[in-house]
Every structure is written in C-alpha cells, then in structure tokens.
C-alpha atoms as a PDB file:
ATOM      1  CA  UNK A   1      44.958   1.722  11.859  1.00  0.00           C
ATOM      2  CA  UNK A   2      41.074   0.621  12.519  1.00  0.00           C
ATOM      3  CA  UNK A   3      41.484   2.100  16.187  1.00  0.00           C
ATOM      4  CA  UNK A   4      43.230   5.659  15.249  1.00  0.00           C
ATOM      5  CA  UNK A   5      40.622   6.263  11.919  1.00  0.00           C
ATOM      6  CA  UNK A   6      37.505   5.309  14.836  1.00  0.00           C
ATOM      7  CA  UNK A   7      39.692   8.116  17.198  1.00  0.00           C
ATOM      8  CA  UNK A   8      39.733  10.125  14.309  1.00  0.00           C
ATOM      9  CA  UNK A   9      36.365  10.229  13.573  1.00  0.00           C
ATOM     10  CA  UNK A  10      35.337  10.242  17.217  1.00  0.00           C
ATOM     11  CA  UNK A  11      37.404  13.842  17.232  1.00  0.00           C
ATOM     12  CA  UNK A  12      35.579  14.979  14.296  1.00  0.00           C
ATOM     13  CA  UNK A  13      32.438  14.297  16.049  1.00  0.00           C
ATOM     14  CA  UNK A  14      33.344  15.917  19.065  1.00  0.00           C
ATOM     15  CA  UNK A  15      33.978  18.843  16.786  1.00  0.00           C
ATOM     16  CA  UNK A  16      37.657  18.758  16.941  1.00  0.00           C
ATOM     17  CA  UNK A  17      39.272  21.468  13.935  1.00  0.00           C
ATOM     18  CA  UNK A  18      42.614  20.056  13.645  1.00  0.00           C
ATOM     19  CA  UNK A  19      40.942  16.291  13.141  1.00  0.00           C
ATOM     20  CA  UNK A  20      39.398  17.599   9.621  1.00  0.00           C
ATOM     21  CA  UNK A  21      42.151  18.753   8.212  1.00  0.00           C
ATOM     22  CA  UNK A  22      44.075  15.093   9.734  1.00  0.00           C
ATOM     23  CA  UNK A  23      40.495  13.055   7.692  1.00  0.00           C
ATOM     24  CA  UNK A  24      41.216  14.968   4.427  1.00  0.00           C
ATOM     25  CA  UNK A  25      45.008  13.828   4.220  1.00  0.00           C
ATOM     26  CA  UNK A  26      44.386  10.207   5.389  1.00  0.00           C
ATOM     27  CA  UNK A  27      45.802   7.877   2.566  1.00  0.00           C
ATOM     28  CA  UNK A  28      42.547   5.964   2.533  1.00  0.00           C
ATOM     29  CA  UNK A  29      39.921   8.936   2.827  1.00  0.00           C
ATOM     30  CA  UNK A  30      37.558   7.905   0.301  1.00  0.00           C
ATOM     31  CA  UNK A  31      37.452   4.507   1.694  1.00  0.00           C
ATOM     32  CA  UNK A  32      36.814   5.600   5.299  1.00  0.00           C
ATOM     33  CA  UNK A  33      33.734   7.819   4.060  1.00  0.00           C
ATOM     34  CA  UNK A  34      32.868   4.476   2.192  1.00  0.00           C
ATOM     35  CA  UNK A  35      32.534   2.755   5.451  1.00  0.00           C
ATOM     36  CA  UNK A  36      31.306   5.786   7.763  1.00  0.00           C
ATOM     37  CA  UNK A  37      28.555   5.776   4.604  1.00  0.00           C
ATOM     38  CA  UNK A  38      27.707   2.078   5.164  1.00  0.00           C
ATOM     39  CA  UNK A  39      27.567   2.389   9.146  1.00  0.00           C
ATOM     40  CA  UNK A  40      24.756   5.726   8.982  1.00  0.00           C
ATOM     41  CA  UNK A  41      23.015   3.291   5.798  1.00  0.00           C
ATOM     42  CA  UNK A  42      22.970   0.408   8.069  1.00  0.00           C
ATOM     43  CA  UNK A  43      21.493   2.443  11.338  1.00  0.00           C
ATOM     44  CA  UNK A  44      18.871   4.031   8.774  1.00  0.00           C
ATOM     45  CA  UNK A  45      17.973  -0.120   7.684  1.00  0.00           C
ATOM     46  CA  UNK A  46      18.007  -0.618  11.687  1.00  0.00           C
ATOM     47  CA  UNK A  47      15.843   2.785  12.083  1.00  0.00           C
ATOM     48  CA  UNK A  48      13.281   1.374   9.576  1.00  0.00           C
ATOM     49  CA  UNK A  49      13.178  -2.074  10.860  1.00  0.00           C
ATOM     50  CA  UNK A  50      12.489  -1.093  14.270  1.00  0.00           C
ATOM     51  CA  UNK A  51       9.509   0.881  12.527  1.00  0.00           C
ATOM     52  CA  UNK A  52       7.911  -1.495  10.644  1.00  0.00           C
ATOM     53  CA  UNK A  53       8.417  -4.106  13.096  1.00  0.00           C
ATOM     54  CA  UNK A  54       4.395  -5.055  12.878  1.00  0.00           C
ATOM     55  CA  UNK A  55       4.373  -5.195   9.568  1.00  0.00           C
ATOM     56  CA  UNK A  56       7.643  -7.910   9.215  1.00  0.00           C
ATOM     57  CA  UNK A  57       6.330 -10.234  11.665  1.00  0.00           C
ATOM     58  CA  UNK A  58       2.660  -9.990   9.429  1.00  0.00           C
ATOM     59  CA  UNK A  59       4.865 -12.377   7.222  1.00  0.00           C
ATOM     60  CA  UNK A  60       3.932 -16.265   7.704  1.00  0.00           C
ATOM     61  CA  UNK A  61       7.760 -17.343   6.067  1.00  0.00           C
ATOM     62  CA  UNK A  62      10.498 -17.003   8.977  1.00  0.00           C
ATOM     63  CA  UNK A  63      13.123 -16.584   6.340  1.00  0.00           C
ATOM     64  CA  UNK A  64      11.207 -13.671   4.896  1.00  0.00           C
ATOM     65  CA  UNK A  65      10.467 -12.384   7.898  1.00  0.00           C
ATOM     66  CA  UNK A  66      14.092 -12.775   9.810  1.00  0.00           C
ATOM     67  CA  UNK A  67      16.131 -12.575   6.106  1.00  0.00           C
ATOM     68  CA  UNK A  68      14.590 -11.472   3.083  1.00  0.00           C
ATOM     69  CA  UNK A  69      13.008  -8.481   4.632  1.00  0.00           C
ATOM     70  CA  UNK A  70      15.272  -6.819   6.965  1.00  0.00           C
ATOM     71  CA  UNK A  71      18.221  -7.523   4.505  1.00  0.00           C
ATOM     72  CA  UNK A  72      15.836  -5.172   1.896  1.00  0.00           C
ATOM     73  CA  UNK A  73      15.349  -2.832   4.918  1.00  0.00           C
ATOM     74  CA  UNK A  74      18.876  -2.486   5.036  1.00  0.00           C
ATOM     75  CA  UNK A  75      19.492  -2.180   0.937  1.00  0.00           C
ATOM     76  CA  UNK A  76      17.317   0.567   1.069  1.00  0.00           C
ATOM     77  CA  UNK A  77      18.648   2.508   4.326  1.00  0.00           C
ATOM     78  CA  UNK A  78      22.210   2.323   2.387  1.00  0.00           C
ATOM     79  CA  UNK A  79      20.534   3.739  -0.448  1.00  0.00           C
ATOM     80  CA  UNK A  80      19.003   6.291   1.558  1.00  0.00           C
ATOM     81  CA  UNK A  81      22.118   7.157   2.970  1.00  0.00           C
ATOM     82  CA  UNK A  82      23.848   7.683  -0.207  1.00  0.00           C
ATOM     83  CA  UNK A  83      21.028   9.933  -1.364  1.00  0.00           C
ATOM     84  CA  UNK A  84      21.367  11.764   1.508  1.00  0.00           C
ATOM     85  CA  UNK A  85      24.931  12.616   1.267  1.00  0.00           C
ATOM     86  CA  UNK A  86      24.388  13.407  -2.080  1.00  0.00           C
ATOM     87  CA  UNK A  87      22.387  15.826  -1.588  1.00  0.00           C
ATOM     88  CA  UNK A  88      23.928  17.546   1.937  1.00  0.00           C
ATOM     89  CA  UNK A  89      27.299  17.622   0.073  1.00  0.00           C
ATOM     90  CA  UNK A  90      25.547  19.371  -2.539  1.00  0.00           C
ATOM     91  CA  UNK A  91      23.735  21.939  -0.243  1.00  0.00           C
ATOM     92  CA  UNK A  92      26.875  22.389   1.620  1.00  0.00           C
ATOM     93  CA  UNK A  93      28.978  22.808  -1.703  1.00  0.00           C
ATOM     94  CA  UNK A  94      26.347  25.195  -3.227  1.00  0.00           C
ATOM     95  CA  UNK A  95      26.496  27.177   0.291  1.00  0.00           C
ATOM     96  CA  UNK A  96      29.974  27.878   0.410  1.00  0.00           C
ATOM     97  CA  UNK A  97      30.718  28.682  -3.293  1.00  0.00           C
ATOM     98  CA  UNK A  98      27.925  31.507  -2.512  1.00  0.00           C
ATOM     99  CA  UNK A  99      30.658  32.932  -0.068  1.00  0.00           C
ATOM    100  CA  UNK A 100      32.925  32.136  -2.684  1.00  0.00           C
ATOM    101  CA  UNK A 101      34.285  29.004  -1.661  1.00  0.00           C
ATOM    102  CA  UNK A 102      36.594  27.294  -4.271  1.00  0.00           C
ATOM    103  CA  UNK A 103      36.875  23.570  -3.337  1.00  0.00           C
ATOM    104  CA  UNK A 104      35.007  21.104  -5.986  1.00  0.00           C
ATOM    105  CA  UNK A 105      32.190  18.918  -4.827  1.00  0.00           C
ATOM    106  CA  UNK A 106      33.843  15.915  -4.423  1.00  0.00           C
ATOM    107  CA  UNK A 107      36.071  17.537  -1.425  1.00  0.00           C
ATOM    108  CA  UNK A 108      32.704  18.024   0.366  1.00  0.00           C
ATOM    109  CA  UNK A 109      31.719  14.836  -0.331  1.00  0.00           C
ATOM    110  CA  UNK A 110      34.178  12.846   1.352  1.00  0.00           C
ATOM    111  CA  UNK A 111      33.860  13.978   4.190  1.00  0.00           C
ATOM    112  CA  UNK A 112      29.746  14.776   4.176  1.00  0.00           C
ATOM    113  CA  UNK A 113      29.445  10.978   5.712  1.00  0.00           C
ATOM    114  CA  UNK A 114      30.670  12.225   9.246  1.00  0.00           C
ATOM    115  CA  UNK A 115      27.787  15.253   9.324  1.00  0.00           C
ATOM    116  CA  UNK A 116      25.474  12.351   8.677  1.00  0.00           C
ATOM    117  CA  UNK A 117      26.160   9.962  12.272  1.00  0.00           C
ATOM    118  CA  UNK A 118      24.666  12.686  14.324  1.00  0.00           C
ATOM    119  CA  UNK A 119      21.341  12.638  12.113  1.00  0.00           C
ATOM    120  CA  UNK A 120      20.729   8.991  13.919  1.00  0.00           C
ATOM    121  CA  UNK A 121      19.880  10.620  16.934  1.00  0.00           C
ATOM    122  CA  UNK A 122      16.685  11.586  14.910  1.00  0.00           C
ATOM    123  CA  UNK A 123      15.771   7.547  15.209  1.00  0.00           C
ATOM    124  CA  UNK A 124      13.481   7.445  17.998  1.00  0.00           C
ATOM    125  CA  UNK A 125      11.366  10.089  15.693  1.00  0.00           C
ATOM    126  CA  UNK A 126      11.591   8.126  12.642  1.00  0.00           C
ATOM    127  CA  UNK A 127      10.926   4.882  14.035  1.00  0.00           C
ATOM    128  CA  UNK A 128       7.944   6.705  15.734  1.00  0.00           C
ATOM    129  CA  UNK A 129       9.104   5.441  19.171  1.00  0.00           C
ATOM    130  CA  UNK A 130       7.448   7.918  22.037  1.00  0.00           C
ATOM    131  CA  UNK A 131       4.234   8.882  19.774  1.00  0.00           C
ATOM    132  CA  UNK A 132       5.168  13.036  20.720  1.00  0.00           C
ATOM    133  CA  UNK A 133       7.184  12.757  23.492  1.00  0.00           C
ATOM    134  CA  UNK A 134       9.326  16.000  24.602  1.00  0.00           C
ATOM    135  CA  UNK A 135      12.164  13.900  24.682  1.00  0.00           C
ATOM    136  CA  UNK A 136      11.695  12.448  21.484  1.00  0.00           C
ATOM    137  CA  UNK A 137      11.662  15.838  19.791  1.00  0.00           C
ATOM    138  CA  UNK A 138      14.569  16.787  22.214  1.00  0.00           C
ATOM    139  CA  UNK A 139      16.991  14.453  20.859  1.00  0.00           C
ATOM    140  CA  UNK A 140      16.287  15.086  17.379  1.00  0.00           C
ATOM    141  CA  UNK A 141      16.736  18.937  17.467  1.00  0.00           C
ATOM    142  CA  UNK A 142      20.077  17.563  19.162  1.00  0.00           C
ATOM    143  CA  UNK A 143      20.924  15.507  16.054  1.00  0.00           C
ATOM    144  CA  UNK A 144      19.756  18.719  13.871  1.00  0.00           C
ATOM    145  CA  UNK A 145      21.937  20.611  15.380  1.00  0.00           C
ATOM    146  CA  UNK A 146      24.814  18.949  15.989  1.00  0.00           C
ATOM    147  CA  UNK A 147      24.856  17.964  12.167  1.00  0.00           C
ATOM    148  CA  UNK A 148      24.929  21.674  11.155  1.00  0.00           C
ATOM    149  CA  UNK A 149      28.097  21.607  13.804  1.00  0.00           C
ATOM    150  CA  UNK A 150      29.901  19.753  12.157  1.00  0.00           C
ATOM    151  CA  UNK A 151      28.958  20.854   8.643  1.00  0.00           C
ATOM    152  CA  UNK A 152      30.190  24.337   9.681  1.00  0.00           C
ATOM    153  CA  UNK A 153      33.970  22.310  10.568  1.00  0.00           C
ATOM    154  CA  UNK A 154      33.349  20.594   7.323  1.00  0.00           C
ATOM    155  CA  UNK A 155      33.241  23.953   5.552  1.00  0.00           C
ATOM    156  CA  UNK A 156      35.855  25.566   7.384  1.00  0.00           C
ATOM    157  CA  UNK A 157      38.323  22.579   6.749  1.00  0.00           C
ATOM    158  CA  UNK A 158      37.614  21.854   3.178  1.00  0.00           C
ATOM    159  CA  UNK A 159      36.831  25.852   1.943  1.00  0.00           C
ATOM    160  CA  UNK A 160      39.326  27.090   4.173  1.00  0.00           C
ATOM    161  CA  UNK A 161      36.987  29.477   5.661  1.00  0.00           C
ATOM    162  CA  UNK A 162      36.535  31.812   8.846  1.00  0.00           C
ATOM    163  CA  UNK A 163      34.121  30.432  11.461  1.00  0.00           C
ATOM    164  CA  UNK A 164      31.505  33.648  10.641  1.00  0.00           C
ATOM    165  CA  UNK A 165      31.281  32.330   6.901  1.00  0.00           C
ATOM    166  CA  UNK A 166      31.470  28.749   7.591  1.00  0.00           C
ATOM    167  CA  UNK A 167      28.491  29.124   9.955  1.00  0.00           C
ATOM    168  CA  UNK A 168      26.620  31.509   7.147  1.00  0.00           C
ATOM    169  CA  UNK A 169      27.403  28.891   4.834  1.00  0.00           C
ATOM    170  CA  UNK A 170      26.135  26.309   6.862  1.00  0.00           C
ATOM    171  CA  UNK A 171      23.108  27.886   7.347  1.00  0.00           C
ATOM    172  CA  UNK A 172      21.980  28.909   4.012  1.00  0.00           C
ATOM    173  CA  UNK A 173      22.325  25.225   3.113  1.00  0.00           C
ATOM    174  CA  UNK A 174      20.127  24.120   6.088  1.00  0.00           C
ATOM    175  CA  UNK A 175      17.179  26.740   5.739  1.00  0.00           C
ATOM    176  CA  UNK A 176      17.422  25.264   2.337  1.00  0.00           C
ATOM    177  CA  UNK A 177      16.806  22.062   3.221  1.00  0.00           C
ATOM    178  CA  UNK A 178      14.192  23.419   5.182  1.00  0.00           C
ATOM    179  CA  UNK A 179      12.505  24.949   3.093  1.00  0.00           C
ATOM    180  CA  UNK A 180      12.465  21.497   0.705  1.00  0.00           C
ATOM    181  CA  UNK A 181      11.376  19.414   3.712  1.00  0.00           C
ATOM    182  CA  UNK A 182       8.721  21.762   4.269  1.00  0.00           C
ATOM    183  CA  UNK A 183       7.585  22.024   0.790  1.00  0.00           C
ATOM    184  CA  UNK A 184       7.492  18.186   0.154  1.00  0.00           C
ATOM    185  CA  UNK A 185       6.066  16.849   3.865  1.00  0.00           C
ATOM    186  CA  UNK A 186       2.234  17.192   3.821  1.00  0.00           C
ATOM    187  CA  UNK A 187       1.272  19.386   6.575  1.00  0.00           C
ATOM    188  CA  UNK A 188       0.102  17.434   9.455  1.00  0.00           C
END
C-alpha cells in the first residue's frame, strides 16, 4: 500500500494526469495529504535548522541545542506548512471558481500538499546557502515553476477543466501570490 501511494505520488509529481484523478479516489486521501503535509512541514523544520545553524549551537545546554530547539524548528515548519496550504488551496480555489469552477475548497485542499514538495527546491534560498549564487536562484525558479505545474493538474483534475483554463487559473492565483509576496517583503 505504502509503496503504490509513494508511486502514486511520484506520478503526480512527474505530472502524470491520470495519477490525480487515481489520488482523489484513494480510500485514504485525506490521510495521505496528512502525511505528504507532515513530510513538506518537516523539510521546512530541516530548511530552517540548516539556517539558523549559528544561532542553535550559541546554546550552552546540549539538550537544548540537539532537542529542545530543532524539535521547535520543526513544530513551526509543520505549522508553516499548514499555513501554506491553506492559503495555496485557497488561491487555487478562488482561481478556478473565477473560470467558473464548481468544486468546494476542501477538494483543492486535499490534494494542495503535493503542489507543495516541489517548493523545497527553494531550500538552498531559504536557508541562505550560496549567498546569490546563479544556481541558487536557478533551482528555486525550478521549484516555482514546477509548483504552478502541478497546480495547473490539480485544477484540471479536481475542476474538471481544459488545460487553457487550468493554466489561466493557475496563473491568476500565482500573480496573486505575487503580488502579496511583493507587497509584504521589504524591498531589498
């Protein structure tokens, strides 16, 4: 079961239509986003561990230092995960009911986790690993865009829409979220 969900999910990442529709009528879909939730909240802990690396070895207390703190780290990147899905499934929902998509929220939501494991690639830039470096910014536009990839399957699966009005819908939600990142991070 473990091994054909991780296939399944591998297909969905590889942008593979049919394996959408096949994640939507697993018996156990909610708790398979549950998990794919946990994994991208864990790598987001592990993303700002590796950042603040300095600052949790400043602490004299081992267990603080090789428990306490990373184990917060962690809380907080599951957190940060949820919020995030949150609010992509709620861009993504908004998006396609513009087009006059019909599926609730929650249908987006489920499967929102699986647009989210790309995003990691962005790590190296969070964790501020390369200080500029083309390749840095390289693999994060890949992460960008392969998490509007598969939020244009997402749409197409859930809304049951054609790939022109997934992809519009898709897009309207990202240049959204652009425009919000851009609004809230100070200008460097």
């Amino acid at each position: 079961m473990v091994k054909g969900v991780a296939k399944l999910v591998g297909k969905m990442i590889s942008l593979d239509d049919p394996s959408y529709r096949s994640f939507l009528e697993l018996p156990k879909t909610e708790t398979v986003s549950r998990l794919l939730l946990l994994i991208v909240g864990i790598g987001y802990g592990a993303i700002s561990i590796a950042s603040q690396a300095t600052y949790i070895s400043s602490f004299d207390s081992a267990l603080l230092q090789n428990v306490v703190v990373p184990v917060i780290f962690i809380i907080f990147g599951i957190l940060t995960a949820f919020i995030t899905k949150v609010g992509m499934a709620a861009l993504l929902w908004a998006g396609s009911k513009a087009l006059g998509g019909t599926a609730k929220y929650r249908a987006i939501s489920v499967v929102t986790p699986v647009a989210l494991l790309p995003g990691l690639l962005g790590a190296p830039y969070l964790a501020g690993v390369g200080n500029g470096a083309w390749w840095v910014s390289f693999v994060l536009i890949i992460g960008v865009v392969w998490m509007y990839l598969v939020s244009v399957k997402i749409i197409q699966a859930v809304q049951g829409f054609t790939a022109k009005k997934a992809y519009l819908s898709a897009m309207m939600a990202f240049l959204f979220l652009a425009s919000i990142y851009y609004l809230i991070i100070p200008a460097s």
